[in-house]
C-alpha atoms as a PDB file:
ATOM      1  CA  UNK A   1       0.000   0.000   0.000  1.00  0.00           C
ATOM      2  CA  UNK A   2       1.476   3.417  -1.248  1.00  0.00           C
ATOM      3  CA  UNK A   3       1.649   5.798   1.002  1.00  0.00           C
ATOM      4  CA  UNK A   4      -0.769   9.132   0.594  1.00  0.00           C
ATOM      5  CA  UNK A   5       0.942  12.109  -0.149  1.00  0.00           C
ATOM      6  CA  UNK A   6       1.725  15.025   2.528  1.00  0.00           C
ATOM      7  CA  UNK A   7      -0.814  17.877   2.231  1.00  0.00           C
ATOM      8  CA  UNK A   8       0.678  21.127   2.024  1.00  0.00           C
ATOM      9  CA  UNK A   9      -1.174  23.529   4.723  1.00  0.00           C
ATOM     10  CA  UNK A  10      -2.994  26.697   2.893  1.00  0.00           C
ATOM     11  CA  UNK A  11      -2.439  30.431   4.609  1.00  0.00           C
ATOM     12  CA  UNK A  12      -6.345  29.934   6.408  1.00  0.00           C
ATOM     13  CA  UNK A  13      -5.989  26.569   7.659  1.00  0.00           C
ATOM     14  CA  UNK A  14      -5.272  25.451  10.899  1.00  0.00           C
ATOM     15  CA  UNK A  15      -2.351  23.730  11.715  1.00  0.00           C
ATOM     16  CA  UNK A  16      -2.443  19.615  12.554  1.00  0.00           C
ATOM     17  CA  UNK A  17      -0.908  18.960  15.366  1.00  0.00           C
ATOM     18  CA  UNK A  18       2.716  16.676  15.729  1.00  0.00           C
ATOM     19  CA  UNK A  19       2.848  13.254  16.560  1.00  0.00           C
ATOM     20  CA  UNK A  20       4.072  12.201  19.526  1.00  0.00           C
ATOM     21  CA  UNK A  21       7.551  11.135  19.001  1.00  0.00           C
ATOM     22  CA  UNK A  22       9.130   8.414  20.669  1.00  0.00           C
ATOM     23  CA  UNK A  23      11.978   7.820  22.532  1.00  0.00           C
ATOM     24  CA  UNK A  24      14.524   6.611  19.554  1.00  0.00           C
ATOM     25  CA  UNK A  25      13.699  10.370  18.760  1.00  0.00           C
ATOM     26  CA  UNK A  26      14.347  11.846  21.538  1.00  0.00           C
ATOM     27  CA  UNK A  27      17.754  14.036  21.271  1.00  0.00           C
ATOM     28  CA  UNK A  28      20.482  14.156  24.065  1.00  0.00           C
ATOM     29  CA  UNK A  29      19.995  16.875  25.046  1.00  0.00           C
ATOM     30  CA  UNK A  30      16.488  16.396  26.305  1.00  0.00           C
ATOM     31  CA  UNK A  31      17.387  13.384  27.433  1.00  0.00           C
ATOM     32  CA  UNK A  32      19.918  15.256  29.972  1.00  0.00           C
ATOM     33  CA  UNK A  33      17.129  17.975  30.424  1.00  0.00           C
ATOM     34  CA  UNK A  34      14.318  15.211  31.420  1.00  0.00           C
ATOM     35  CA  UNK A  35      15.448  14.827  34.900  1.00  0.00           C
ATOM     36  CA  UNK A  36      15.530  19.050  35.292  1.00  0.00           C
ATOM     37  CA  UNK A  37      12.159  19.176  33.958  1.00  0.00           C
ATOM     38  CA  UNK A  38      10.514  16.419  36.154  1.00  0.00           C
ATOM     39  CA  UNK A  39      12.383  17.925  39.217  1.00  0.00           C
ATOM     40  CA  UNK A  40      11.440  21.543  38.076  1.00  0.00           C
ATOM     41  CA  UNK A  41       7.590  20.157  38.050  1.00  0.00           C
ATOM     42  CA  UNK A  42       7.778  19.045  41.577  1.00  0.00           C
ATOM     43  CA  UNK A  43       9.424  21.589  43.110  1.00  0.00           C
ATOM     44  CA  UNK A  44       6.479  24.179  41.555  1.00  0.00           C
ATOM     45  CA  UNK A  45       4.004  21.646  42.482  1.00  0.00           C
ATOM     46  CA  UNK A  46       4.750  21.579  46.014  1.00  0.00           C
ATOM     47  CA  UNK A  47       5.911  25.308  46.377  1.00  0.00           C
ATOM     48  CA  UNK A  48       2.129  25.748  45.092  1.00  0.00           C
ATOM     49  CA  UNK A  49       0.571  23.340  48.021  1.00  0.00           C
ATOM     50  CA  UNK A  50       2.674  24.989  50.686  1.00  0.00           C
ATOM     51  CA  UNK A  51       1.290  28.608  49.736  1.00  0.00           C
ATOM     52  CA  UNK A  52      -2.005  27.200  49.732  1.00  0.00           C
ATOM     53  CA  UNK A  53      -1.850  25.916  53.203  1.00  0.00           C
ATOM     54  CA  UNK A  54      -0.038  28.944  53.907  1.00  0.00           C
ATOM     55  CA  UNK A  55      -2.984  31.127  52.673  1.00  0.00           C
ATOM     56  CA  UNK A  56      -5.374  28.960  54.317  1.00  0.00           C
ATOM     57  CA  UNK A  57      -3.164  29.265  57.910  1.00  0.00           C
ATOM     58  CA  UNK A  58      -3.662  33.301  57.217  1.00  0.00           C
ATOM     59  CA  UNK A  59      -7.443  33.326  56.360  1.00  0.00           C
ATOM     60  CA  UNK A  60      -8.073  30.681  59.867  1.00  0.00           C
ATOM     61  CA  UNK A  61      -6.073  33.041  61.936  1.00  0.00           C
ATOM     62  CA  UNK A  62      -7.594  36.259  60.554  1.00  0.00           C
ATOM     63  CA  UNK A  63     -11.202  34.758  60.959  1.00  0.00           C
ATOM     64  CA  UNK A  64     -10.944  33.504  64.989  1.00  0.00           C
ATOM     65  CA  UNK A  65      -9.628  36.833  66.378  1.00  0.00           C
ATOM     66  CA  UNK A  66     -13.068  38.569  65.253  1.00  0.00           C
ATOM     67  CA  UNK A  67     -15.808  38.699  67.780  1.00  0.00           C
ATOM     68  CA  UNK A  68     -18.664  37.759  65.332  1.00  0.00           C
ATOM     69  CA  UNK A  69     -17.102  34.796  64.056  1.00  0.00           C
ATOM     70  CA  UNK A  70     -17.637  32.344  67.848  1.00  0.00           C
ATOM     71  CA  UNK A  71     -21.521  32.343  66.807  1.00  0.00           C
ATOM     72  CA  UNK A  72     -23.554  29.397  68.447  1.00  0.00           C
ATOM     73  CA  UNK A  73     -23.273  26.926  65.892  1.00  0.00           C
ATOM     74  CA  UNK A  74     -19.018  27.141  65.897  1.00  0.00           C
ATOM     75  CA  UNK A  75     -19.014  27.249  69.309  1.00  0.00           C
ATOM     76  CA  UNK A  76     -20.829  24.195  69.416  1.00  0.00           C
ATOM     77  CA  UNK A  77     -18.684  22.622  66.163  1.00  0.00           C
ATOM     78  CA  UNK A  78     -15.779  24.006  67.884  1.00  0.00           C
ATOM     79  CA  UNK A  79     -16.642  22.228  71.416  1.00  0.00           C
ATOM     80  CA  UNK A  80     -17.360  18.719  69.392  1.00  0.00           C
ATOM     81  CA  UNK A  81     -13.894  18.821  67.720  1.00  0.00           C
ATOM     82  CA  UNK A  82     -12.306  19.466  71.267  1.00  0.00           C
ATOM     83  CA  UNK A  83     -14.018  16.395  72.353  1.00  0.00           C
ATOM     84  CA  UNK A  84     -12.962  14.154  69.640  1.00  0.00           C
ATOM     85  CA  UNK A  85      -9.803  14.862  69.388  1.00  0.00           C
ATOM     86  CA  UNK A  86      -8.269  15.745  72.845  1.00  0.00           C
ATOM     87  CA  UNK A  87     -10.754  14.285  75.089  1.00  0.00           C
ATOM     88  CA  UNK A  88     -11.234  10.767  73.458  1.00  0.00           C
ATOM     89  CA  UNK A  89      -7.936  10.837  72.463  1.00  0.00           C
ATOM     90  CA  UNK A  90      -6.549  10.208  76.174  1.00  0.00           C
ATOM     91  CA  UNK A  91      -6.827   6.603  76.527  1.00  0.00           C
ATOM     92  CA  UNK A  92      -4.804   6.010  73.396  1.00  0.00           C
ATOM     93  CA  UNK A  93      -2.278   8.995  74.806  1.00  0.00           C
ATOM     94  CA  UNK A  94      -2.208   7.432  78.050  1.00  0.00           C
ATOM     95  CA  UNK A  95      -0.901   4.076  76.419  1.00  0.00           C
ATOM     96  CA  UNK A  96       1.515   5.280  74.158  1.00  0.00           C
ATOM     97  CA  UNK A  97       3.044   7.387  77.372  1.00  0.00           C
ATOM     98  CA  UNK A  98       3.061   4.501  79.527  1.00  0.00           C
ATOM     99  CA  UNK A  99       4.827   2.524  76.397  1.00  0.00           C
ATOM    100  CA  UNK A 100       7.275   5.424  75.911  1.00  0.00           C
ATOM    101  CA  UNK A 101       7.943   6.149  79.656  1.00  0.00           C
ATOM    102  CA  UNK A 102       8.755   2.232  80.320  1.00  0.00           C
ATOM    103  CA  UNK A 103      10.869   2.268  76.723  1.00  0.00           C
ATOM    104  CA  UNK A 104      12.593   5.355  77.323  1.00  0.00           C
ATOM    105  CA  UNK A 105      12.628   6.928  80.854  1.00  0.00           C
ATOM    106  CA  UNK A 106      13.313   3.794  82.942  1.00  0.00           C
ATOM    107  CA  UNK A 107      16.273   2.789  80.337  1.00  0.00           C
ATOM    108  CA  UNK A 108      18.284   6.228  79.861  1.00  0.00           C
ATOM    109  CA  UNK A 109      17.646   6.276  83.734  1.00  0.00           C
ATOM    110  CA  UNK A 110      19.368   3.182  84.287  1.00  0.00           C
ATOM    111  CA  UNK A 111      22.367   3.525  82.023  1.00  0.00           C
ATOM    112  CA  UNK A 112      22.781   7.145  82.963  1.00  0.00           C
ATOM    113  CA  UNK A 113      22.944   6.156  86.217  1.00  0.00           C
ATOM    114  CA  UNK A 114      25.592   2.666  85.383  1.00  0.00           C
ATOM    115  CA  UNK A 115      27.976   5.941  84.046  1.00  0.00           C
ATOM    116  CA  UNK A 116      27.829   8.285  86.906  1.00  0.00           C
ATOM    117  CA  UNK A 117      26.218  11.099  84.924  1.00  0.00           C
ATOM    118  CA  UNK A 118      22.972  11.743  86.859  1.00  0.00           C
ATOM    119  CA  UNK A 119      23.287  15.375  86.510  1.00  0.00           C
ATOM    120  CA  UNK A 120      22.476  14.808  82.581  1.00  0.00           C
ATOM    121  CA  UNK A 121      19.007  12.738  82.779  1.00  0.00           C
ATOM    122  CA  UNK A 122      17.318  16.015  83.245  1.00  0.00           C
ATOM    123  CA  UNK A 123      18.621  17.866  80.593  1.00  0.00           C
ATOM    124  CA  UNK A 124      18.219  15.098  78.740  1.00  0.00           C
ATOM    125  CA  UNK A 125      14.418  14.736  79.592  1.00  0.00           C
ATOM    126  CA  UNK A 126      14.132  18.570  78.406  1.00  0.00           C
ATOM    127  CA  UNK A 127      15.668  18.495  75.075  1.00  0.00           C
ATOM    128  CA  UNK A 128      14.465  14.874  73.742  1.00  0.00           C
ATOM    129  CA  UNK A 129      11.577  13.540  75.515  1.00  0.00           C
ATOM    130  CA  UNK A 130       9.911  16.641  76.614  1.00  0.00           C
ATOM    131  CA  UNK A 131      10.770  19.237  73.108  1.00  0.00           C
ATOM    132  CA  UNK A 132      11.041  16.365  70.759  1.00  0.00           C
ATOM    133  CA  UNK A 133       9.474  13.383  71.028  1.00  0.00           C
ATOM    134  CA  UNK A 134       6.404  14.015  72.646  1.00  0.00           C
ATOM    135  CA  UNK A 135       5.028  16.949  70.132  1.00  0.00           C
ATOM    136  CA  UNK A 136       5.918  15.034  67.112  1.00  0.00           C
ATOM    137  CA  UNK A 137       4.180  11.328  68.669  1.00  0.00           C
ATOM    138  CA  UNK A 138       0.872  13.237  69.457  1.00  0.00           C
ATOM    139  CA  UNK A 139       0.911  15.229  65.580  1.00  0.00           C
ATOM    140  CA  UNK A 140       1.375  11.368  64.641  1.00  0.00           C
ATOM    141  CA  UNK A 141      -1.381  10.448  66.573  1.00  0.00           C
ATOM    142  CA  UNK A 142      -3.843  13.604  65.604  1.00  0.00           C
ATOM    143  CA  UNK A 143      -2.784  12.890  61.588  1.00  0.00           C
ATOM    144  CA  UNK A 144      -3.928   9.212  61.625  1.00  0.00           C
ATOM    145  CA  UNK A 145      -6.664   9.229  64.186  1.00  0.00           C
ATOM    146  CA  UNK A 146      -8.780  13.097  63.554  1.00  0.00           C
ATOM    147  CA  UNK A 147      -6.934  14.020  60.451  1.00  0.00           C
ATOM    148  CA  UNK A 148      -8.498  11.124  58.571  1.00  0.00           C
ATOM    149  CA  UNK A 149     -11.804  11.476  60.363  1.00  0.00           C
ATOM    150  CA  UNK A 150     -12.126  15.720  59.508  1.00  0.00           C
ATOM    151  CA  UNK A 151     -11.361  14.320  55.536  1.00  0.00           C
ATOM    152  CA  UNK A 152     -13.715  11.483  55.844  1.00  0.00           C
ATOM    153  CA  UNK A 153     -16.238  13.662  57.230  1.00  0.00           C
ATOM    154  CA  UNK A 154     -15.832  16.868  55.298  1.00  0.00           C
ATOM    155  CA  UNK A 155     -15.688  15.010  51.626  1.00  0.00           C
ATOM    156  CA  UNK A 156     -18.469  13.356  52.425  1.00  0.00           C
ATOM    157  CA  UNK A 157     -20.598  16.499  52.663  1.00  0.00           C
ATOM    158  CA  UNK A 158     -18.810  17.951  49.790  1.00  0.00           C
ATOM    159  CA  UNK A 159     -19.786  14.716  47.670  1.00  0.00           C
ATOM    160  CA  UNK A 160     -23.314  14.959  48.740  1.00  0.00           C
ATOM    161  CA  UNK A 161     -23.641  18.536  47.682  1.00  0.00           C
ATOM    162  CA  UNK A 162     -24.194  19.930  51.175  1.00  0.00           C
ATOM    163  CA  UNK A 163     -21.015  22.288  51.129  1.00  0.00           C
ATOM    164  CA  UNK A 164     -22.778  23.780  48.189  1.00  0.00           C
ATOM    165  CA  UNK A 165     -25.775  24.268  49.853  1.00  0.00           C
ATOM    166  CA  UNK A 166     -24.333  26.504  52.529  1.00  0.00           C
ATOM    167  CA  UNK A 167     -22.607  28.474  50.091  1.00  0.00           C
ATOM    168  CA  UNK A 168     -26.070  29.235  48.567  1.00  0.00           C
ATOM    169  CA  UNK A 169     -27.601  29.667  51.537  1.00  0.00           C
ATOM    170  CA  UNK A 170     -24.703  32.628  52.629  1.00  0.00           C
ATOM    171  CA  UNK A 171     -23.079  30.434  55.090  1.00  0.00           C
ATOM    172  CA  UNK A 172     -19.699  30.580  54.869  1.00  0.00           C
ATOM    173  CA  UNK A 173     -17.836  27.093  54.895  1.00  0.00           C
ATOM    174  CA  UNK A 174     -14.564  28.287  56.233  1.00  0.00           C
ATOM    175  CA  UNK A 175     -15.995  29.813  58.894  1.00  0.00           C
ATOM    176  CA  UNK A 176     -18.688  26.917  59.858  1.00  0.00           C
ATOM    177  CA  UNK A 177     -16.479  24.170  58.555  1.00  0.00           C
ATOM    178  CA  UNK A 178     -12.711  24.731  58.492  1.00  0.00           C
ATOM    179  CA  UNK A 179     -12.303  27.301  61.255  1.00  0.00           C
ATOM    180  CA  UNK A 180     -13.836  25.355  64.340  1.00  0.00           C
ATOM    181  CA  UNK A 181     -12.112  21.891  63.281  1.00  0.00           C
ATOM    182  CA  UNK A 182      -8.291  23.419  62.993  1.00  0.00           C
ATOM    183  CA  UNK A 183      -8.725  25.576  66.226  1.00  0.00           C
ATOM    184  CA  UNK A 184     -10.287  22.208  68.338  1.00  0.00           C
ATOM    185  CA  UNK A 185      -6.592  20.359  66.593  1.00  0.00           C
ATOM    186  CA  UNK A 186      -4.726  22.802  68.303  1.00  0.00           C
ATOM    187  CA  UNK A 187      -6.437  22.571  71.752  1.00  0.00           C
ATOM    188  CA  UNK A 188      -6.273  19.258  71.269  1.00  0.00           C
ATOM    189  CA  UNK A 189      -2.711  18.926  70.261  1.00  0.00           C
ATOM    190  CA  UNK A 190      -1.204  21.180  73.074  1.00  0.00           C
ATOM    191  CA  UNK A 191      -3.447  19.242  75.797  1.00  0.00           C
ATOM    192  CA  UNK A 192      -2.574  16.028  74.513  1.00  0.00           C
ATOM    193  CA  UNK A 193       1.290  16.913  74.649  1.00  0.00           C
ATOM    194  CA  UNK A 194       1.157  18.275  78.110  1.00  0.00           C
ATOM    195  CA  UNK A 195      -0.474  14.692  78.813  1.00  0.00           C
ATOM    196  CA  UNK A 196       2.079  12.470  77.331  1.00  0.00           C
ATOM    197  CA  UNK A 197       4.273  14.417  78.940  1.00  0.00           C
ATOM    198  CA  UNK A 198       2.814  14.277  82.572  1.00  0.00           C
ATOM    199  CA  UNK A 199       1.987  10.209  81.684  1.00  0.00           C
ATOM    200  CA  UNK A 200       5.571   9.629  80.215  1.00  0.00           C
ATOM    201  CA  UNK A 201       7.409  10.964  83.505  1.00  0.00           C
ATOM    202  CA  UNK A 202       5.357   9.180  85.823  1.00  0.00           C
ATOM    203  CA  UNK A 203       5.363   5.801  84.332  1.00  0.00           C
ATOM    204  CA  UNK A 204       8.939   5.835  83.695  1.00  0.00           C
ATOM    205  CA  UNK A 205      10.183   6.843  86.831  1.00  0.00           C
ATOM    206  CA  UNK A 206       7.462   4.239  88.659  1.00  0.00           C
ATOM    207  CA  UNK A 207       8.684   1.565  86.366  1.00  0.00           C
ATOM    208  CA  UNK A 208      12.400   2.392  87.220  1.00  0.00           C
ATOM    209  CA  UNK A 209      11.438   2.576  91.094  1.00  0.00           C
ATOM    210  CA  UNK A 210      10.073  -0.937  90.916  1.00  0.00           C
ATOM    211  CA  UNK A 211      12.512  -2.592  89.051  1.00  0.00           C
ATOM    212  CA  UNK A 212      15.596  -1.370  91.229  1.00  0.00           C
ATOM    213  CA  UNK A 213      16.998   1.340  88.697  1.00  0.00           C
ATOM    214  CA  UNK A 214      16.107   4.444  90.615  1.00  0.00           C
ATOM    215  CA  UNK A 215      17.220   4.028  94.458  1.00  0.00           C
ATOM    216  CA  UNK A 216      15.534   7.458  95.758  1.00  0.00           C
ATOM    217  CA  UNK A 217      11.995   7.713  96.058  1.00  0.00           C
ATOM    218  CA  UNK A 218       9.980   8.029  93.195  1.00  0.00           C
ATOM    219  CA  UNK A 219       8.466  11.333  93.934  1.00  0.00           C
ATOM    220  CA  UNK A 220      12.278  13.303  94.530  1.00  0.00           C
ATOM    221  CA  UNK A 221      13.695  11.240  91.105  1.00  0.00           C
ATOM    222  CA  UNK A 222      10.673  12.653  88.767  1.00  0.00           C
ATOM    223  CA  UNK A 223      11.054  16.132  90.297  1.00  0.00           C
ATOM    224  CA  UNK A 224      14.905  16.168  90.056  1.00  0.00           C
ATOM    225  CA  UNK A 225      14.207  15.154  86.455  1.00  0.00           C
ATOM    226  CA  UNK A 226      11.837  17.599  85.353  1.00  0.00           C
ATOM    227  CA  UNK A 227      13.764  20.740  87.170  1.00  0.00           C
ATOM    228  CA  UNK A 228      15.704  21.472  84.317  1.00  0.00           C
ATOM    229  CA  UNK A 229      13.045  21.962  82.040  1.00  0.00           C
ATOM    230  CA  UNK A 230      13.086  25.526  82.030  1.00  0.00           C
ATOM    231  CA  UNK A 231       9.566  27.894  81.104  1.00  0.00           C
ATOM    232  CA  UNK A 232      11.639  28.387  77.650  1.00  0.00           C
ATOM    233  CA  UNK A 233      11.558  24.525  76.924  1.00  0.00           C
ATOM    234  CA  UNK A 234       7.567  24.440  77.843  1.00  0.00           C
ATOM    235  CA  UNK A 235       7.169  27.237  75.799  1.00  0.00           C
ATOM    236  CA  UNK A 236       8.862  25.635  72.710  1.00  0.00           C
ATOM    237  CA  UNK A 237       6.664  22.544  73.157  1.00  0.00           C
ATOM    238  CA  UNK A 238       3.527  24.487  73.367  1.00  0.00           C
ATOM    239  CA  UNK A 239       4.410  26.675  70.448  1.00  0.00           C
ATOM    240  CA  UNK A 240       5.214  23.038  68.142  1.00  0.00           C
ATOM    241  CA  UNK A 241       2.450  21.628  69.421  1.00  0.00           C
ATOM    242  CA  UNK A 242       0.246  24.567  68.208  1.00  0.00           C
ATOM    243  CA  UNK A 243       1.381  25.005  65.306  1.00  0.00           C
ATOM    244  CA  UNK A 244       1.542  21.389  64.448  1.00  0.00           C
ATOM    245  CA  UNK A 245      -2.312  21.300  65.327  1.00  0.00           C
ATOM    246  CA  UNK A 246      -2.537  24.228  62.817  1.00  0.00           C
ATOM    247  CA  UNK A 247      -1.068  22.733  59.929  1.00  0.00           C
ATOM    248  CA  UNK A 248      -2.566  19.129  60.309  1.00  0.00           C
ATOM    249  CA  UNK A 249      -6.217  20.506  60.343  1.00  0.00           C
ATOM    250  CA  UNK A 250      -5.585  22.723  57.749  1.00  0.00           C
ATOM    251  CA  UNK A 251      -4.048  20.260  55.477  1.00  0.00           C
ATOM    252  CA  UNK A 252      -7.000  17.863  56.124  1.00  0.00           C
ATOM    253  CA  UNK A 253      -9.583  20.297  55.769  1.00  0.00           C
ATOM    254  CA  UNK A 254      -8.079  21.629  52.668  1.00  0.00           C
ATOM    255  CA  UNK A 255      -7.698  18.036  51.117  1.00  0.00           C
ATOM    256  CA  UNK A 256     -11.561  17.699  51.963  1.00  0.00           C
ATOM    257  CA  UNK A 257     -12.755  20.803  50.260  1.00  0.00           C
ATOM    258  CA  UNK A 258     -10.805  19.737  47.088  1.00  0.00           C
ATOM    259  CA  UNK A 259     -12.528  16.206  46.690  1.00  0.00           C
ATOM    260  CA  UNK A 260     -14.284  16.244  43.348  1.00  0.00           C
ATOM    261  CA  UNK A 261     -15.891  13.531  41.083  1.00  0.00           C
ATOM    262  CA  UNK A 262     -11.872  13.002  39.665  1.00  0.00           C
ATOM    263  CA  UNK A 263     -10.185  13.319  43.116  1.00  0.00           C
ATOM    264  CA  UNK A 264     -12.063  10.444  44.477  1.00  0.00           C
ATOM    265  CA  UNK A 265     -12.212  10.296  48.930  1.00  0.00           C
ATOM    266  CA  UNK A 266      -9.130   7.525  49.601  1.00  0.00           C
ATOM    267  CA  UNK A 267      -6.992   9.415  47.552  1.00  0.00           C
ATOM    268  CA  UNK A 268      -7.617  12.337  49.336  1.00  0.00           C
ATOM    269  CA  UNK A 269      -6.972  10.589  52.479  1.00  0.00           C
ATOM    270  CA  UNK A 270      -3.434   9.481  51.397  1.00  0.00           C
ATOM    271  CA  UNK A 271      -2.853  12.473  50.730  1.00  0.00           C
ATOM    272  CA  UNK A 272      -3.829  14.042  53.315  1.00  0.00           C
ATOM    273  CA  UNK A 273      -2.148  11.363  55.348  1.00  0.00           C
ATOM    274  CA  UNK A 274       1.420  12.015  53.935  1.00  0.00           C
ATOM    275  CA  UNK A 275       1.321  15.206  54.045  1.00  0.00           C
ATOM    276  CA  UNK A 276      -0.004  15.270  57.266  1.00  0.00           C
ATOM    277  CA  UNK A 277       3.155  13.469  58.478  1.00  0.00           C
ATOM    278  CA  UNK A 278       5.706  15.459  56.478  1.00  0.00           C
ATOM    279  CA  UNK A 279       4.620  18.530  57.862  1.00  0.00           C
ATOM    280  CA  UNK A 280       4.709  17.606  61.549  1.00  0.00           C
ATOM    281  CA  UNK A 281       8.588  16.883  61.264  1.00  0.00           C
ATOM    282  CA  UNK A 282       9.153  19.865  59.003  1.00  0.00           C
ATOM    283  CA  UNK A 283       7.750  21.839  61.736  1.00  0.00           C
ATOM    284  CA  UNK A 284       9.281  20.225  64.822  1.00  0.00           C
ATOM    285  CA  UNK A 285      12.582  20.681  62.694  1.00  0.00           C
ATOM    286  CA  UNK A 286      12.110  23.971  61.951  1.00  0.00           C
ATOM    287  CA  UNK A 287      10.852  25.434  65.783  1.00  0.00           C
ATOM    288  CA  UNK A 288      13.553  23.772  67.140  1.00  0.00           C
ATOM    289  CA  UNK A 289      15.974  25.041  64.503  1.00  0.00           C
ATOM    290  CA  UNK A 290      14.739  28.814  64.920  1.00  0.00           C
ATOM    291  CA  UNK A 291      14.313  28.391  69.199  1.00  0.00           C
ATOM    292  CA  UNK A 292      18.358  27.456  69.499  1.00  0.00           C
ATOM    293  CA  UNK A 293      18.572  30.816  66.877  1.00  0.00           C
ATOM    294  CA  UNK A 294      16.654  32.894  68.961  1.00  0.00           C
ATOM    295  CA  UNK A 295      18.417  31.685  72.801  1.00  0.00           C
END
């Protein structure tokens, strides 16, 4: 079969487009230049999703220091979120501090005390247990326990059309929605640390009074421990805990709003998910990088 002939393409006609060419065609040099692109792509792509949840950050703040935003019904929303996530969220705290404090306290206790270097369990309490660990174990917890729930719940009102109906009806969904969910994660998440902090002290320093590591009595060996957490060191734990409450509802909230008939409700929860989790050690990272700045 002969092949047809190329048509020429007149002054007024439109132009067909190129075939896609394959890889044998492909020249060197955007061979080289394919790696640049792809990493060029993702770099934009996830400069764009931090602005947005930077945006979104600005618009939550801006909307809970006005007095007519705390209306009955976000009070109320506000009050629910509180509950689910800090309040029911204690038993599962309470466990993972006893599991921690038994792990970690009763062991660096012990060997600390096998080198003759009591004077550093405190400090050592302060700057890993107490401004490290413990904020990024309870953003952990919050991402896979309310995160998922606040996407869960919120796409499935945006699937079923009822975040459109509010709009129509003049209710704002930020305000009604996002804003009481991402404030009750950062109650949450600062109560919750102070908790695993309380429950990781006092089983650790029971477990190590039982067993034979600690010989003083259990109430001088906790308060010994905790006296060199200075009000600077609470501080920083209550700031990363905030702020890691912040980001995780916004994130999920965001990811929720987004869901569409193409952007289907598990995807958005993996997503959600990771970056849920990325963000709670890029912020522990960077408040702990910017406190030792700072003092």
């Amino acid at each position: 079969m002969s092949r047809l002939p190329r048509q020429s393409v007149g002054l007024g006609q439109a132009v067909p487009p190129d075939k896609p060419t394959s890889l044998a065609t492909v020249s060197s040099l955007d061979r080289v230049l394919f790696p640049v692109d792809w990493l060029g792509r993702g770099v934009i792509r996830v400069w764009n999703e931090l602005a947005d949840i930077a945006g979104l950050c600005i618009v939550v703040l801006a909307r809970c220091v006005r007095p007519g935003t705390w209306r009955r019904t976000v009070r109320r929303e506000f009050v629910r979120q509180c509950m689910h996530s800090g309040v029911a969220a204690l038993p599962m705290v309470a466990l993972l501090s006893a599991l921690v404090g038994v792990a970690v306290v009763a062991q660096v206790l012990n060997l600390f005390r096998l080198v003759g270097q009591d004077a550093l369990i405190g400090q050592f309490m302060a700057f890993v247990l107490v401004r490290e660990v413990a904020p990024v174990l309870i953003g952990l917890v919050l991402v896979g326990r309310s995160g998922t729930a606040i996407i869960a719940d919120l796409g499935t009102l945006v699937l079923g059309k009822q975040v459109k109906t509010l709009d129509a009806m003049g209710v704002d969904p930020i305000l009604f929605l996002v804003l009481p969910r991402v404030l009750g994660l950062v109650v949450a998440a600062m109560g919750l640390t102070i908790a695993f902090i309380v429950g990781a002290f006092f089983f650790g320093f029971l477990l190590a009074f039982a067993v034979g590591y600690d010989q003083n009595s259990f109430g001088s060996s906790a308060a010994a421990a905790a006296s060199p957490v200075s009000p600077s060191v609470y501080a920083a734990v209550l700031t990363k805990s905030a702020l890691i409450g912040l980001l995780i509802g916004v994130v999920c909230c965001r990811r929720a709003l987004r869901i569409d008939q193409s952007t289907r409700l598990p995807s958005a929860l993996a997503g959600g998910f990771i970056w849920g989790v990325v963000l709670v050690f890029l912020i522990s990272a960077l408040v702990t990088v910017c406190w030792e700045m700072l003092l």
